[in-house]
C-alpha atoms as a PDB file:
ATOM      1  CA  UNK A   1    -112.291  -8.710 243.412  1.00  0.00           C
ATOM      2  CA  UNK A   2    -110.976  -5.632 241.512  1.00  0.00           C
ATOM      3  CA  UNK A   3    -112.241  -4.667 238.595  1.00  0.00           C
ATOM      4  CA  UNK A   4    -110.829  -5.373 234.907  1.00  0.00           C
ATOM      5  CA  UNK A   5    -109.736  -2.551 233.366  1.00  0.00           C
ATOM      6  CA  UNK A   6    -107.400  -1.516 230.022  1.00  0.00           C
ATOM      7  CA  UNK A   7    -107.542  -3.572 227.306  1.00  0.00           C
ATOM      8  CA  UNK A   8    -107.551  -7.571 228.066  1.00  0.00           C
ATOM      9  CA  UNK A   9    -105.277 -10.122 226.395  1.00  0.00           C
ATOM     10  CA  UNK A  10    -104.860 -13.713 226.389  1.00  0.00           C
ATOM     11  CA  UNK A  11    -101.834 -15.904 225.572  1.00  0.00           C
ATOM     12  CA  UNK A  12    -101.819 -18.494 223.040  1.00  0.00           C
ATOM     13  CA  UNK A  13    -100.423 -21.875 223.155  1.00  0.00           C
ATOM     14  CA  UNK A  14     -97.204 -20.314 221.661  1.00  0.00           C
ATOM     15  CA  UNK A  15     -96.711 -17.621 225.089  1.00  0.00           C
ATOM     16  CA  UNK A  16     -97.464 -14.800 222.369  1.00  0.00           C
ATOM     17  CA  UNK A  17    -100.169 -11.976 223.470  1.00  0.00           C
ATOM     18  CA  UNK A  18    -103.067 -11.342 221.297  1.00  0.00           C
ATOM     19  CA  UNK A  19    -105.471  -8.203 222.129  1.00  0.00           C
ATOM     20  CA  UNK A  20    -108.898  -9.419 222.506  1.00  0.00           C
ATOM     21  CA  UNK A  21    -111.358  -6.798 220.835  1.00  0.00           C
ATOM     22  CA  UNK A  22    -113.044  -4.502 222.929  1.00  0.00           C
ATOM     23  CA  UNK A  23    -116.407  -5.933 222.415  1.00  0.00           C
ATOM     24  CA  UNK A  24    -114.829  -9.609 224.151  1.00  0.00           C
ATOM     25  CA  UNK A  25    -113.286  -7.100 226.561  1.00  0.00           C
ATOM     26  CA  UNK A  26    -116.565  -6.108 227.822  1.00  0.00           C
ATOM     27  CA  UNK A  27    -118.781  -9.214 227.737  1.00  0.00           C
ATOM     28  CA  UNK A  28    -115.726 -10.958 229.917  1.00  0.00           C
ATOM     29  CA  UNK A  29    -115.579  -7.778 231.980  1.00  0.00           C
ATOM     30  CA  UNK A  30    -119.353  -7.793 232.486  1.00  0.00           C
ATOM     31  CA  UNK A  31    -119.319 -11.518 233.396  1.00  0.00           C
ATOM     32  CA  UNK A  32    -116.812 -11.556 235.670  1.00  0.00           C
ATOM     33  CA  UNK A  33    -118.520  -8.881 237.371  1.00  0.00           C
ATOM     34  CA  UNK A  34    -121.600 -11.064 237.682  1.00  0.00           C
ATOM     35  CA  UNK A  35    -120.052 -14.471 238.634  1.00  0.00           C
ATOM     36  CA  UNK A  36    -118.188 -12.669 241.330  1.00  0.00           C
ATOM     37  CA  UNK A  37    -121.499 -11.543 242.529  1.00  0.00           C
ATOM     38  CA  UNK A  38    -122.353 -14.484 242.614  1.00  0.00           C
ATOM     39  CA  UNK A  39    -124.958 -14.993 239.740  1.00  0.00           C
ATOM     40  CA  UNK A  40    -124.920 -17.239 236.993  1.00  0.00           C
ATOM     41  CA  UNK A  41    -123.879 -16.060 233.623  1.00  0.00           C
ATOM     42  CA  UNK A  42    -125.353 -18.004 229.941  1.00  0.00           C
ATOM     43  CA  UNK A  43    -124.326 -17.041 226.573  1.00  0.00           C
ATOM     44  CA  UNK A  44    -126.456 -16.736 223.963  1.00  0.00           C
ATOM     45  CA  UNK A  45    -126.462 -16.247 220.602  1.00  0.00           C
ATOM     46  CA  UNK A  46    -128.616 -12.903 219.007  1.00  0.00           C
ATOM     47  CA  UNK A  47    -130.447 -15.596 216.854  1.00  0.00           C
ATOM     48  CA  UNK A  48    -131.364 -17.705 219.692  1.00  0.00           C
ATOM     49  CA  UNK A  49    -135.302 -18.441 219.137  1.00  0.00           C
ATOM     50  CA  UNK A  50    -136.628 -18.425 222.903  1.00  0.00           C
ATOM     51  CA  UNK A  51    -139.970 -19.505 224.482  1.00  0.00           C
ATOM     52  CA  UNK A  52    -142.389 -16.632 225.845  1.00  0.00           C
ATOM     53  CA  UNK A  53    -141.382 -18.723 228.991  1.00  0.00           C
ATOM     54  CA  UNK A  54    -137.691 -17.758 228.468  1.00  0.00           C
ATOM     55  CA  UNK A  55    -138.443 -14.690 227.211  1.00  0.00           C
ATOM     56  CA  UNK A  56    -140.230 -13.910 230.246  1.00  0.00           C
ATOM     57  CA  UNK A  57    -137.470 -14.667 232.787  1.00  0.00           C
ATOM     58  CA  UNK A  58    -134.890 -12.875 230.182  1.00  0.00           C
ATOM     59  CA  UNK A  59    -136.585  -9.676 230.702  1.00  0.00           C
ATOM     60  CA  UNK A  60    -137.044 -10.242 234.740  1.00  0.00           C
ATOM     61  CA  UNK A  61    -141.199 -10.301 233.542  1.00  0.00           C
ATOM     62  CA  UNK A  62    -144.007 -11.959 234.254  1.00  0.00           C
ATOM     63  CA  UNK A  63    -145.425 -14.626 231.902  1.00  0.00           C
ATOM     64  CA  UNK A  64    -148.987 -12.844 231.677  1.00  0.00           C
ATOM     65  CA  UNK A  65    -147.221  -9.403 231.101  1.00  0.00           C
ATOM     66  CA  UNK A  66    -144.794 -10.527 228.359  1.00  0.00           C
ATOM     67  CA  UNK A  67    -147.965 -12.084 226.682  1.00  0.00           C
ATOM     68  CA  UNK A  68    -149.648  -8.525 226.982  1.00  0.00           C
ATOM     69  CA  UNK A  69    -146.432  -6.984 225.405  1.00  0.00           C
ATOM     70  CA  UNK A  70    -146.773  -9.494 222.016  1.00  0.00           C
ATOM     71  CA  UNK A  71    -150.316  -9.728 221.809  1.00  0.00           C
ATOM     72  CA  UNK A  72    -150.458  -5.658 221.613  1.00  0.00           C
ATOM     73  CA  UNK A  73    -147.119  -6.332 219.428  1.00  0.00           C
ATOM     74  CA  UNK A  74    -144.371  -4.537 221.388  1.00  0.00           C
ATOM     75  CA  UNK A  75    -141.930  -7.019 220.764  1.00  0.00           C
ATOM     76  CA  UNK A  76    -142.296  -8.905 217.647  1.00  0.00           C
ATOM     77  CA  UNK A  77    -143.190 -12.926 217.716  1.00  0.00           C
ATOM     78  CA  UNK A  78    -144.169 -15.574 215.409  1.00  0.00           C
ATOM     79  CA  UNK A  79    -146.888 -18.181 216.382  1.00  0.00           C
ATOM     80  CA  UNK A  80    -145.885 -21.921 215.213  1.00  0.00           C
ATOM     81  CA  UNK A  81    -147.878 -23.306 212.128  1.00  0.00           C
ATOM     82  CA  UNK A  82    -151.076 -25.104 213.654  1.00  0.00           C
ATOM     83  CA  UNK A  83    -150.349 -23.771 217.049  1.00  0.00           C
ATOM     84  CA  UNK A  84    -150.906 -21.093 219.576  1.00  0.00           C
ATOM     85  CA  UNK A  85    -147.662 -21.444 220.824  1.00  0.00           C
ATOM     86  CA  UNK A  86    -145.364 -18.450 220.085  1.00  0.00           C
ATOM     87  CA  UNK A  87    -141.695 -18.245 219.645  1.00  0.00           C
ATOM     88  CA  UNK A  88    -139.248 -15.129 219.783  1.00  0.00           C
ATOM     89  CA  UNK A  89    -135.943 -14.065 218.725  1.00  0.00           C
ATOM     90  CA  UNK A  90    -133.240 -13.083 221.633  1.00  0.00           C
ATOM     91  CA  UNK A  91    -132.039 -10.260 219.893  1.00  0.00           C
ATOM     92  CA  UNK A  92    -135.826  -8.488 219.906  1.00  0.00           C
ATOM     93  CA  UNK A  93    -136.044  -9.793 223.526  1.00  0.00           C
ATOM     94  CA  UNK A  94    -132.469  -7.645 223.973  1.00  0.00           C
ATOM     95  CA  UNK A  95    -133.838  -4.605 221.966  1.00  0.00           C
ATOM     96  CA  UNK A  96    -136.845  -4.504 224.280  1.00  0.00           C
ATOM     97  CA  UNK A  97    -135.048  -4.589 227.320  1.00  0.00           C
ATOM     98  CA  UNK A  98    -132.299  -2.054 225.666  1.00  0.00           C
ATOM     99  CA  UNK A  99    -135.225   0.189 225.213  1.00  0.00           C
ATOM    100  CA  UNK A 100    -137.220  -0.011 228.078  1.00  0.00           C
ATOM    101  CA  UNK A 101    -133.967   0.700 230.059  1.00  0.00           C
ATOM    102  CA  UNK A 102    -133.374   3.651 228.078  1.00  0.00           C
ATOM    103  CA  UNK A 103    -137.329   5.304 229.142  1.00  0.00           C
ATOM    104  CA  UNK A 104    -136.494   4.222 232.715  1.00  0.00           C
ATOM    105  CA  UNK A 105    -133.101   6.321 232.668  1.00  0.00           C
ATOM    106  CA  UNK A 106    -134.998   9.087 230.890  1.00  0.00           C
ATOM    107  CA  UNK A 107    -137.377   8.979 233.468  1.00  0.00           C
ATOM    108  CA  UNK A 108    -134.781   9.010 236.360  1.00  0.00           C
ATOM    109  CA  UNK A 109    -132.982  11.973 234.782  1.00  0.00           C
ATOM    110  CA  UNK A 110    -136.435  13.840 234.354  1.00  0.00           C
ATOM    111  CA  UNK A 111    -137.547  13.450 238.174  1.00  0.00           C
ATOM    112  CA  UNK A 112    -133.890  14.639 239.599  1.00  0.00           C
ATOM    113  CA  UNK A 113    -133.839  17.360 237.334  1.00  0.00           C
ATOM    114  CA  UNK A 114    -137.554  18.114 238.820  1.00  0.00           C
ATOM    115  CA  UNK A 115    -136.452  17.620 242.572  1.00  0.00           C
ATOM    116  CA  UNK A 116    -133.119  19.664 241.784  1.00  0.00           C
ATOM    117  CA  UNK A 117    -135.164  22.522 240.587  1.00  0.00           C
ATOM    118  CA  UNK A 118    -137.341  22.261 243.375  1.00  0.00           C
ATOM    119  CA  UNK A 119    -140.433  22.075 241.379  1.00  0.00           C
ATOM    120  CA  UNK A 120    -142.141  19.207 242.695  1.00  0.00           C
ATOM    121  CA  UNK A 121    -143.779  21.261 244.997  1.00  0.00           C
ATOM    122  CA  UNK A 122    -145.093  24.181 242.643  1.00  0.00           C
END
């Protein structure tokens, strides 16, 4: 399947064209991309309160790990009244993950720019 590229549009009941922001553009872009490889695709909204359960398999994390990450209160969560059971919001799971991505690209960059200089062996 090619990819979608230029700006997407879809037809109304009338046949006229309406522009669909680039923001749409890109989340249908990105999910076509992923339901032609063959994974499943689930849309949530940035309020969505998820489990540590959900949270976990969000973040491609174990459920012992992610409890490490909001005990030492990397990403923020709120235990239920009377409870030890914890919920958090989707959009701090996101954040996270937005973040953590961000180190491991830094990291990347850092290590070629190490093996391009040759100085891995100095």
């Amino acid at each position: 399947m090619a990819a979608l590229e230029g700006t997407l549009v879809a037809v109304d009941a009338a046949g006229d064209r309406v522009d669909l922001p680039e923001g749409l553009s890109r989340l249908l872009r990105r999910a076509s991309e992923e339901i032609a490889a063959g994974h499943n695709v689930t849309m949530l909204r940035s309020d969505e309160v998820l489990t540590p359960n959900e949270a976990a398999e969000v973040l491609g994390l174990s459920r012992q790990y992610l409890s490490r990450l909001l005990d030492d209160g990397v990403i923020p969560s709120e235990t239920l009244p009377s409870s030890a059971h914890r919920r958090l919001l989707l959009a701090d799971v996101l954040a996270f993950q937005v973040e953590r991505d961000r180190r491991r690209a830094g990291v990347e960059a850092f290590r070629r720019a190490v093996e391009d200089a040759d100085l891995a062996d100095a």
